[in-house]
Structure formats: structure tokens, C-alpha cells
Protein backbone atom coordinates (compact mmCIF):
# COMPACT_ATOMS: atom_id res chain seq x y z
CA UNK A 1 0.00 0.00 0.00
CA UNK A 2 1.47 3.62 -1.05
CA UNK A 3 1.66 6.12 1.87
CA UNK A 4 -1.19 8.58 0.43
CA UNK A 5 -3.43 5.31 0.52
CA UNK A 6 -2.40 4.49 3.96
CA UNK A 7 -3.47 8.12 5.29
CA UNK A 8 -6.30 8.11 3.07
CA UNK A 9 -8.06 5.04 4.47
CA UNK A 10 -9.84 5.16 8.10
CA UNK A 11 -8.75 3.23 10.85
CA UNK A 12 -11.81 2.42 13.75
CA UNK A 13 -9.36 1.42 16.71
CA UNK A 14 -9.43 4.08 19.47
CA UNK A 15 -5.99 5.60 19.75
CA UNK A 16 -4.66 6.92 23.01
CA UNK A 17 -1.36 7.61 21.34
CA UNK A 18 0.63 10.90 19.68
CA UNK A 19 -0.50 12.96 18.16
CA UNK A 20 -2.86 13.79 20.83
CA UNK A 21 -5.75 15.60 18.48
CA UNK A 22 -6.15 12.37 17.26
CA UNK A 23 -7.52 13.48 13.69
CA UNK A 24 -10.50 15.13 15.06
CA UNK A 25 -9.44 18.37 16.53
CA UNK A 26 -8.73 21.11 14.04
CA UNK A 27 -7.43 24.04 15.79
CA UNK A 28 -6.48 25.83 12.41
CA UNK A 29 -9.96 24.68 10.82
CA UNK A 30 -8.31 25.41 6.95
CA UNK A 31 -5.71 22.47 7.78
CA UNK A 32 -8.53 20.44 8.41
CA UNK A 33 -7.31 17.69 5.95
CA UNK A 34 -3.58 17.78 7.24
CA UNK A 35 -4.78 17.55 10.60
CA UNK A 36 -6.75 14.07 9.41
CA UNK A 37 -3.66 12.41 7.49
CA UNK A 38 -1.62 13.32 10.21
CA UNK A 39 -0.56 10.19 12.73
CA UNK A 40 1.97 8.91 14.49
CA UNK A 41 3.82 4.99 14.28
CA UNK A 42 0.94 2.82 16.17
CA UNK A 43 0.05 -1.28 15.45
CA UNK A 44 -3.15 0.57 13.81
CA UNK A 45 -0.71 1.91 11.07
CA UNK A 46 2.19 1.54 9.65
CA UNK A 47 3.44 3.79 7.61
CA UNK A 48 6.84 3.90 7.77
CA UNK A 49 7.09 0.75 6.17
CA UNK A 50 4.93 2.64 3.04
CA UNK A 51 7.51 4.95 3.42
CA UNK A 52 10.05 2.69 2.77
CA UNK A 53 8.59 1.33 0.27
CA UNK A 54 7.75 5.10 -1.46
CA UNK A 55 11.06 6.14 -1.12
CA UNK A 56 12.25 2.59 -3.21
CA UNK A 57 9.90 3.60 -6.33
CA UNK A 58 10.90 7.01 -6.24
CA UNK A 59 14.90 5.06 -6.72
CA UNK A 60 13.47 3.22 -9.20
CA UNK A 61 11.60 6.66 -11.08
CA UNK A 62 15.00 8.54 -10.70
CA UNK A 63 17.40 5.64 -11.76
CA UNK A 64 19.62 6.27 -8.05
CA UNK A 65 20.40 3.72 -5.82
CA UNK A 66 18.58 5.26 -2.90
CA UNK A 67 16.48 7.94 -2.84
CA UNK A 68 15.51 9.61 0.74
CA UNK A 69 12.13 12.10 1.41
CA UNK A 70 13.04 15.27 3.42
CA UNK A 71 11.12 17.25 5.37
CA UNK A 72 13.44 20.13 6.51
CA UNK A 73 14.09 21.45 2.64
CA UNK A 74 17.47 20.80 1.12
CA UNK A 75 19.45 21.75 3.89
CA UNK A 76 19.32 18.19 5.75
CA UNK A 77 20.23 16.55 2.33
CA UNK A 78 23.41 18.41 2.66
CA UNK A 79 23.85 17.80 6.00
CA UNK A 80 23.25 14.39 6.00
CA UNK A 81 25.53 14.01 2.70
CA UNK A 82 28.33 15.21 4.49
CA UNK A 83 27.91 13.47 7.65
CA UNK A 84 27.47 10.55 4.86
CA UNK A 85 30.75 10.67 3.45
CA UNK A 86 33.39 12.34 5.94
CA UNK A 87 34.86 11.84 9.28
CA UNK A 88 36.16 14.64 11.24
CA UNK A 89 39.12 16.49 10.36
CA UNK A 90 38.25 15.76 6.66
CA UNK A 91 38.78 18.53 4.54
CA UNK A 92 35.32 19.93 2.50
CA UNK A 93 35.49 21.68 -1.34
CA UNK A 94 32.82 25.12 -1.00
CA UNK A 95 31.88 27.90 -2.94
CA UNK A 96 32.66 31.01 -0.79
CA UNK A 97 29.35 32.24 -1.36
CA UNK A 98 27.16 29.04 -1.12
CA UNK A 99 24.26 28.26 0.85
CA UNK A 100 25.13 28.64 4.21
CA UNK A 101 24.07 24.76 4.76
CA UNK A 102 27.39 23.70 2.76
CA UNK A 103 29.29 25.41 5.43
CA UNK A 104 26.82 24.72 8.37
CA UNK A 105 26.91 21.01 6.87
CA UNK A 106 30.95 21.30 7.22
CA UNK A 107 31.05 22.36 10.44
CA UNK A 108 28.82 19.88 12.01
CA UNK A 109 30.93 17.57 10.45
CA UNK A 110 34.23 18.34 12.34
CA UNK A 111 35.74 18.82 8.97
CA UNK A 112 37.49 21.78 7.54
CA UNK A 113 36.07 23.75 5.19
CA UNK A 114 38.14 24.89 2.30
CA UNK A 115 37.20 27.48 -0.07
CA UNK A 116 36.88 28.05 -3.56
CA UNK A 117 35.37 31.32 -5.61
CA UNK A 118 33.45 31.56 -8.74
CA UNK A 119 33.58 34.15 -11.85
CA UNK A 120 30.92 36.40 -11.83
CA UNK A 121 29.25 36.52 -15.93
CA UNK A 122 30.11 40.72 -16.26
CA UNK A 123 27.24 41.13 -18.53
CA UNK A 124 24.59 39.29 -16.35
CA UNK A 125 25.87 40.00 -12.76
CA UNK A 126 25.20 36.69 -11.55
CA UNK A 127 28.04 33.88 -10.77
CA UNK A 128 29.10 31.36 -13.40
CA UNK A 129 29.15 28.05 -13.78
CA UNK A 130 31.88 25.68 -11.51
CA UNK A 131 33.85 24.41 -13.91
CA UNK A 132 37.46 21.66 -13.00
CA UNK A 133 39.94 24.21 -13.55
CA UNK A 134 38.50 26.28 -10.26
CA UNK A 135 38.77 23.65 -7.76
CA UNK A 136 41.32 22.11 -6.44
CA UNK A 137 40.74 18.84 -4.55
CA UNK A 138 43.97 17.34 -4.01
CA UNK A 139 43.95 16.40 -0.07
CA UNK A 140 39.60 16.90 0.28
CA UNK A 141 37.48 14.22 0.82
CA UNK A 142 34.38 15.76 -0.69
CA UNK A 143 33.69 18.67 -3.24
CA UNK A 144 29.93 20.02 -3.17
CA UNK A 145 28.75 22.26 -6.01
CA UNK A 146 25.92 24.61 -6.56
CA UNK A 147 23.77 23.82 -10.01
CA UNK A 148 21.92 25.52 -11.03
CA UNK A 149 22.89 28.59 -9.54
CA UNK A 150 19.98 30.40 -8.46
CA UNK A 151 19.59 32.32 -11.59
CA UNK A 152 19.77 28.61 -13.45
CA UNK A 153 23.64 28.85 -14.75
CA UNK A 154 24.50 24.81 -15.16
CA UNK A 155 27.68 23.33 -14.56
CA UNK A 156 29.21 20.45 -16.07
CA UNK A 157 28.32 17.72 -13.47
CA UNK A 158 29.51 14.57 -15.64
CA UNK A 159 33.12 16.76 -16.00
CA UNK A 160 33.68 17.77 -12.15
CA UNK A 161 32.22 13.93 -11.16
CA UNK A 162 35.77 12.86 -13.29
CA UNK A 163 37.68 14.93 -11.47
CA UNK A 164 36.88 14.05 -7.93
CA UNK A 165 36.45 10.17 -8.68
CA UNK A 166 40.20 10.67 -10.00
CA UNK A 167 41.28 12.02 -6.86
CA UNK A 168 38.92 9.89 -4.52
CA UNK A 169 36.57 12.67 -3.29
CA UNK A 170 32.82 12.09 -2.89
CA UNK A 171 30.65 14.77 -5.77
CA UNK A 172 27.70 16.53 -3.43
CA UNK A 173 25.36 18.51 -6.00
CA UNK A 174 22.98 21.18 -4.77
CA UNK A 175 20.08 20.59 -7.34
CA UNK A 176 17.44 22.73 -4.51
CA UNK A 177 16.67 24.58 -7.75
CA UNK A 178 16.69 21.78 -10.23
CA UNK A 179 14.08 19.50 -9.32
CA UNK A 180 12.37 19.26 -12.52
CA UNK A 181 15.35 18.39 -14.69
CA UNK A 182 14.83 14.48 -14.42
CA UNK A 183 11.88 14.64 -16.57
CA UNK A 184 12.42 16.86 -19.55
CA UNK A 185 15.26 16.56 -21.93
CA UNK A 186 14.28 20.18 -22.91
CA UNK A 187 15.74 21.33 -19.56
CA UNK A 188 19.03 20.66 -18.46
CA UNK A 189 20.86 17.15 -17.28
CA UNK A 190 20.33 16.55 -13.86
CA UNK A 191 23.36 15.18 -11.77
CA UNK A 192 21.07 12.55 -10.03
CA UNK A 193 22.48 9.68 -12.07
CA UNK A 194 26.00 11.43 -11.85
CA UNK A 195 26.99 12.79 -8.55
CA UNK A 196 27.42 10.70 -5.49
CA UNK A 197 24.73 12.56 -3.96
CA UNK A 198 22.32 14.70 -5.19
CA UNK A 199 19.46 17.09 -3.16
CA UNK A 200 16.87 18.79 -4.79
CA UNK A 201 13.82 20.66 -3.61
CA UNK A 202 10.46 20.15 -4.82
CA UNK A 203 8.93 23.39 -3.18
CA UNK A 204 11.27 25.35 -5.37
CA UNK A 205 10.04 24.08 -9.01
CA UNK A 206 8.19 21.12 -8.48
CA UNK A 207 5.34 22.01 -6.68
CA UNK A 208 5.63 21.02 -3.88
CA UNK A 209 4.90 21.96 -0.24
CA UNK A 210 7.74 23.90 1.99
CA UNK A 211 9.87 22.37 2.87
CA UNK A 212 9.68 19.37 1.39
CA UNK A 213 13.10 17.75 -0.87
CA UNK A 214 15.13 15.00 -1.73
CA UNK A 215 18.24 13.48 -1.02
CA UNK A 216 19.59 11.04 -3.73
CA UNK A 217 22.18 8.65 -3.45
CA UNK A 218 24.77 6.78 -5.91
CA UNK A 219 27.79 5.92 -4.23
CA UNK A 220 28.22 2.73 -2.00
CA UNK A 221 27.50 4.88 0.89
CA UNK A 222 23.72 4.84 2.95
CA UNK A 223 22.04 8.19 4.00
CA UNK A 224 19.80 6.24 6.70
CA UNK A 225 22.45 6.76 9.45
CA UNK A 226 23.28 10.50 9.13
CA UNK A 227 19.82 11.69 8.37
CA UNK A 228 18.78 9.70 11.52
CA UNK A 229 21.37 12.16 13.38
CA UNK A 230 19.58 15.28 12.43
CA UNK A 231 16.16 14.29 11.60
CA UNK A 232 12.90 14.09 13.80
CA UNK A 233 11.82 11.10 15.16
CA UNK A 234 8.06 11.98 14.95
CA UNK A 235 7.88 12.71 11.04
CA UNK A 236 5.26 14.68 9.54
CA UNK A 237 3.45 11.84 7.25
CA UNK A 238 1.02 13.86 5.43
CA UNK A 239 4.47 16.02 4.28
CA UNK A 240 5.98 12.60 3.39
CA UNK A 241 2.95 11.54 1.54
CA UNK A 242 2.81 14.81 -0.34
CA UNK A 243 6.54 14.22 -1.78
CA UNK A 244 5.03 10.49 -2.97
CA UNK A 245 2.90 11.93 -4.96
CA UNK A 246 4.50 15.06 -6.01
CA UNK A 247 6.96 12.80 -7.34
CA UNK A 248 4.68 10.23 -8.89
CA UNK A 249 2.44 13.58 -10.52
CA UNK A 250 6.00 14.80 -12.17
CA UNK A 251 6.34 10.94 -13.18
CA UNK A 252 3.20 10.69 -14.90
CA UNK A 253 2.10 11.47 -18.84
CA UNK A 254 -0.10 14.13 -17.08
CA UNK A 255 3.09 15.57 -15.38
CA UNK A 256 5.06 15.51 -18.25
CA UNK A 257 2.68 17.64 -20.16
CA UNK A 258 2.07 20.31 -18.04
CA UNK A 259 6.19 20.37 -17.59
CA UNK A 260 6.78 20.21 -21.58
CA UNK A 261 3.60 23.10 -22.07
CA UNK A 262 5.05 25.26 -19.34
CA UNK A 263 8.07 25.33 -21.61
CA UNK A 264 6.68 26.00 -24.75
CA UNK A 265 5.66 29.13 -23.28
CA UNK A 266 8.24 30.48 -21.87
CA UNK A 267 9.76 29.58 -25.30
CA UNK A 268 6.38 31.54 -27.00
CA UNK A 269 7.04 34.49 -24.54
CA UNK A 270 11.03 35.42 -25.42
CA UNK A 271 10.18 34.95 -29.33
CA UNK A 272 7.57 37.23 -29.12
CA UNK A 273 9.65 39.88 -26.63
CA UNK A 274 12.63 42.07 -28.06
CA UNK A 275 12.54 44.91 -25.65
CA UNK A 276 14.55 43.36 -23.02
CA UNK A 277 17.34 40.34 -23.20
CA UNK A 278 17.62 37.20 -21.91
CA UNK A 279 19.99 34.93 -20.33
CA UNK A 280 20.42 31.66 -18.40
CA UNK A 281 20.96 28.18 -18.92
CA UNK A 282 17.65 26.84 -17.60
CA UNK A 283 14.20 28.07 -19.64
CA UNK A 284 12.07 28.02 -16.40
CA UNK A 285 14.25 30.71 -14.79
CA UNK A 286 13.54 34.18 -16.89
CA UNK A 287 16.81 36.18 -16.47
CA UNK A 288 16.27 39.67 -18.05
CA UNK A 289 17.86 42.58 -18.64
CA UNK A 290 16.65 45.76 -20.14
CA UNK A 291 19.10 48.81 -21.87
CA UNK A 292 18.85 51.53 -20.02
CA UNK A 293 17.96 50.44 -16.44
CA UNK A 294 19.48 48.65 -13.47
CA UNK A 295 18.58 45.31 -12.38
CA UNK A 296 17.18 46.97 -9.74
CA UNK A 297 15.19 49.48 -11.36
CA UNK A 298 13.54 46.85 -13.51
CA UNK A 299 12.69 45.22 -10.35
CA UNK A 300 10.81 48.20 -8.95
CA UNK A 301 9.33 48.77 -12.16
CA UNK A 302 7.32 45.22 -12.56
CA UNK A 303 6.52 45.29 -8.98
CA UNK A 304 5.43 49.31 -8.43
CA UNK A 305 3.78 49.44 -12.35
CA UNK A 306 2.56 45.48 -12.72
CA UNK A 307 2.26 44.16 -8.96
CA UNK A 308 4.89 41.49 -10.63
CA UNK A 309 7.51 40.58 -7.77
CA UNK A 310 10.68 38.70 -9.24
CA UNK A 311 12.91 36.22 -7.17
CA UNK A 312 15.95 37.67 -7.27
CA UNK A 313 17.80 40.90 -8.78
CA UNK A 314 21.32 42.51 -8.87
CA UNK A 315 22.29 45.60 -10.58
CA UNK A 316 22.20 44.44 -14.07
CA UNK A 317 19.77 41.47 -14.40
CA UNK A 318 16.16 40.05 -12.25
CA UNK A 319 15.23 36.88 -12.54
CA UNK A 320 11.56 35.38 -12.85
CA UNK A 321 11.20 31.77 -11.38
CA UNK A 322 9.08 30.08 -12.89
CA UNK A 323 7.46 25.73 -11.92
CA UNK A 324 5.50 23.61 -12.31
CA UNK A 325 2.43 25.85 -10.95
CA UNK A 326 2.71 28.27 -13.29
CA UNK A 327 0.33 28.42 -16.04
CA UNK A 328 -0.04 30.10 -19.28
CA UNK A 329 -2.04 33.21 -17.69
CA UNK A 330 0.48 34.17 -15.66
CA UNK A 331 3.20 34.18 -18.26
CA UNK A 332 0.56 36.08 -20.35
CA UNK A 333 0.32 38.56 -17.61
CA UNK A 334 4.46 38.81 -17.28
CA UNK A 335 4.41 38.98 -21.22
CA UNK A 336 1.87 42.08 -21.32
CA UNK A 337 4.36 43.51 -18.54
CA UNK A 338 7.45 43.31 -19.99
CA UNK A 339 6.23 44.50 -23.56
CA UNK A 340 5.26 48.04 -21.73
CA UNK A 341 8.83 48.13 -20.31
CA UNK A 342 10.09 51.35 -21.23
CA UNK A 343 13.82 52.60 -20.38
């Protein structure tokens, strides 16, 4: 039985276990399904073997020899894939202005972090990709990269995997914004299949609920123990269940679709612009620029003329995230926008 089935079916034994509103007492009335699905590990369920066996199709889906549900976002994946792979003392590969999870994950660790910068792209003002000839790894035991970036710049995963294998150092990918690249080949590769591990998060693209994400696997190494270190014991198995079928919605023909139409018009939308550029290595991340104006002033002017607010923005460039949730009237409504740009 999958997990969603498991919540969704009705159980007549009388609990007098956690958690204690026992499915029936909503104080926040507009959770009123969450507060249903949500239960604890009892002989009247057991859904942490659906779990289990949820996590082992969603292996199967991405083609990774172990595939682990997270519910505290992408920074446990990291976490966990450095407790995974290093012992203190070990010496850690970051981008001096990563995440502060790579560093927190370091630290927690024992291991020292060592530090490497990346090339900012002059006419975007947003970092580059990593690429082999910035990092050096002799003497560290694991390297962990940021792709995309957050503006959706894509480094060469399968290139800086034969690197570290070379000089025996685990490959950790930050995918948190490329959770929809294992199922279109009209977006970029993902490093799922490539690195040794892998995190993504689906409340970024994918659709799915904060803070859920993913931690995938492909070395000979096992996540279990280290996200047992840092994770709850009393999981939140509606959460869970909503990354089963998040996962198994991206999965499906239905899925697909919607991911392959979302596409098509964002691909619709830059033929049909010329007032402003754009950039970027990953479609459903709009990087613009306009002649004339800052980033920042571009920025003000969708949000104080078009109520449009943009992800991020430096002094050249803003960038328009786009997912899985976003449908063609929206872009229609950024397309209207960004045709009235003036300088």
C-alpha cells in the first residue's frame, strides 16, 4: 500500500497515542485535511514501512540507488551528505558564497572547510558556472557544487564527477533549484544519475509543499544513518505523503505535459519579446535585462507598475522563477508587462 493510501483510508481502533488531536481536533480549521492524514507509528498503522517502500519507487523513477524524502528542505540533504561521506578532520570543497548549509553542513561535520570562488558573468551579474579548472581537490574528501545557480547557470556535473572520482573525493550537488530536470530533456541534465549525492527541492520548481526535498544517493554509501542524526523522530506523514505523490504527478504522462507546455511558453514568450534580453541556462528561470535600467530598477518597475515581484535581482539582471504551478495566464500577464517596459 502507497503512503497517500495508507493516510487516506480510516482506521476504527481508538488511539490513546501521539498525536494527541487524534484526527478530530482542528485548531487551524483550513488544515482540516492535514490535521486528518496526520498520525503517528501505532500497530493501527504503519506507515513507515509505506515509506520505505515510497522512497524505493521514487529510486526506481530517478534511476539512483537510494532515494531519501526530506522534510526540513534541502538543507538536511546536505547535511546528511556530508555526515554521509566524511569523518572529522576531513577537509570539504565550497563555494565562498554558497548556501550557508554547505558550510553549516561542514562544520557539524568536524571537517574543515576549504574554499573556492566563482567568476561572476560581467554582462549578467550573476556567478558562473563551476567548472574543474576552479577547484582544487587534491587532499579533500568531498567537493559540493551549486547547479543551477539560483539564476539557473549549469555546470558540467559529468566533467567535475571525473575529477573528484580521480582524486577519490565524494561529488555533493545542490540541485534545490533543479528538481524538474529528471523529466524533460528540454531542460538541463540533472546530476542525479552522476553525482554521489544529489538534493533537490520540490517546493522550489516542483510544486511542492515547503519544505519538502530530496536526497539522492549513488555511491556505496547509505544516508539512513546521518539523516537519523539530524532528523525528527516523529515525522510529519502527510508532508511525506505529499513528496510520494508530487513525485509520482512529475512521473506521470499528465506531469510531463504540463512540464513540456510550461516550456513552450516560456519559449512563446522570449520569441515574441525584443525589448529586453535574456539569459540563463535553464528556460524556467527568466533572467532579463533591459538597456537603459538597473537590475534593480527593472525590479521596482514590474513590482510598483505590474504588482509582478521577481525572485531575485542585482544591478544588471532580475530573474523570474518560474514551476511547475505556473500556467499560461500568468506568463501572459508577465508577457503584457514586460512589452510596456520602457527605459
Amino acid at each position: 500500500m502507497s503512503l497517500v493510501n495508507l493516510l487516506r483510508e480510516k482506521n476504527r481502533k481508538l488511539l490513546f497515542t501521539t498525536p494527541s488531536h487524534s484526527q478530530k481536533f482542528f485548531i487551524f480549521h483550513k488544515f482540516k485535511q492535514f490535521y486528518k492524514y496526520d498520525i503517528s507509528e501505532t500497530d493501527a498503522y504503519d506507515p513507515q514501512s509505506a515509506l520505505e517502500k515510497a522512497q524505493n519507487n521514487a529510486a526506481k523513477i530517478y534511476g539512483t540507488k537510494q532515494t531519501c524524502f526530506l522534510t526540513n528542505g534541502s538543507t538536511s540533504g546536505i547535511i546528511a551528505s556530508v555526515l554521509a561521506c566524511t569523518q572529522k578532520g576531513d577537509k570539504v570543497l565550497i563555494w565562498n558564497n554558497a548556501h550557508p548549509s554547505h558550510l553549516n553542513a561542514v562544520k557539524l561535520a568536524g571537517c574543515e572547510p576549504v574554499y573556492y570562488e566563482l567568476p561572476i558573468i560581467k554582462e549578467w551579474g550573476v556567478p558562473d558556472r563551476t567548472t574543474p579548472d576552479l577547484i582544487d581537490i587534491k587532499g579533500v574528501k568531498a567537493v559540493i557544487i551549486t547547479s543551477p545557480t539560483y539564476e539557473g547557470i549549469v555546470s558540467d556535473i559529468k566533467a567535475l564527477k571525473e575529477i573528484c572520482k580521480k582524486n577519490n573525493a565524494y561529488l555533493i550537488v545542490d540541485e534545490a533549484h533543479g528538481a524538474l530536470y529528471p523529466f524533460s530533456d528540454k531542460l538541463p541534465e540533472s546530476a542525479v544519475k552522476i553525482a554521489d549525492f544529489t538534493i533537490q527541492s520540490l517546493h522550489k520548481t516542483a510544486g511542492g509543499l515547503n519544505p519538502t526535498a530530496l536526497l539522492h544517493v549513488n555511491c556505496g554509501l547509505n544516508a539512513d544513518k546521518a539523516l537519523s542524526m539530524i532528523n525528527t523522530t516523529s515525522p510529519s506523514y502527510p508532508l511525506l505523503a505529499s513528496i510520494e505523490a508530487n513525485i509520482n504527478f512529475l512521473n506521470s504522462k499528465r506531469g510531463r505535459k504540463k512540464l513540456d507546455n510550461l516550456i513552450e511558453c516560456i519559449k512563446t514568450l522570449k520569441k515574441s519579446v525584443s525589448n529586453v534580453d535574456f539569459g540563463g541556462d535553464d528556460i524556467t528561470k527568466i533572467l532579463i535585462k533591459k538597456d537603459g535600467i538597473t537590475g534593480y530598477e527593472l525590479s521596482e518597475k514590474l513590482y510598483e507598475d505590474f504588482n509582478i515581484e521577481d525572485e531575485k535581482t542585482n544591478k544588471i539582471s532580475t530573474m523570474l522563477l518560474c514551476g511547475i504551478g505556473t500556467d499560461e495566464k500568468k506568463l501572459e500577464r508577465l508577457f503584457r508587462a514586460i512589452k510596456k517596459l520602457k527605459g
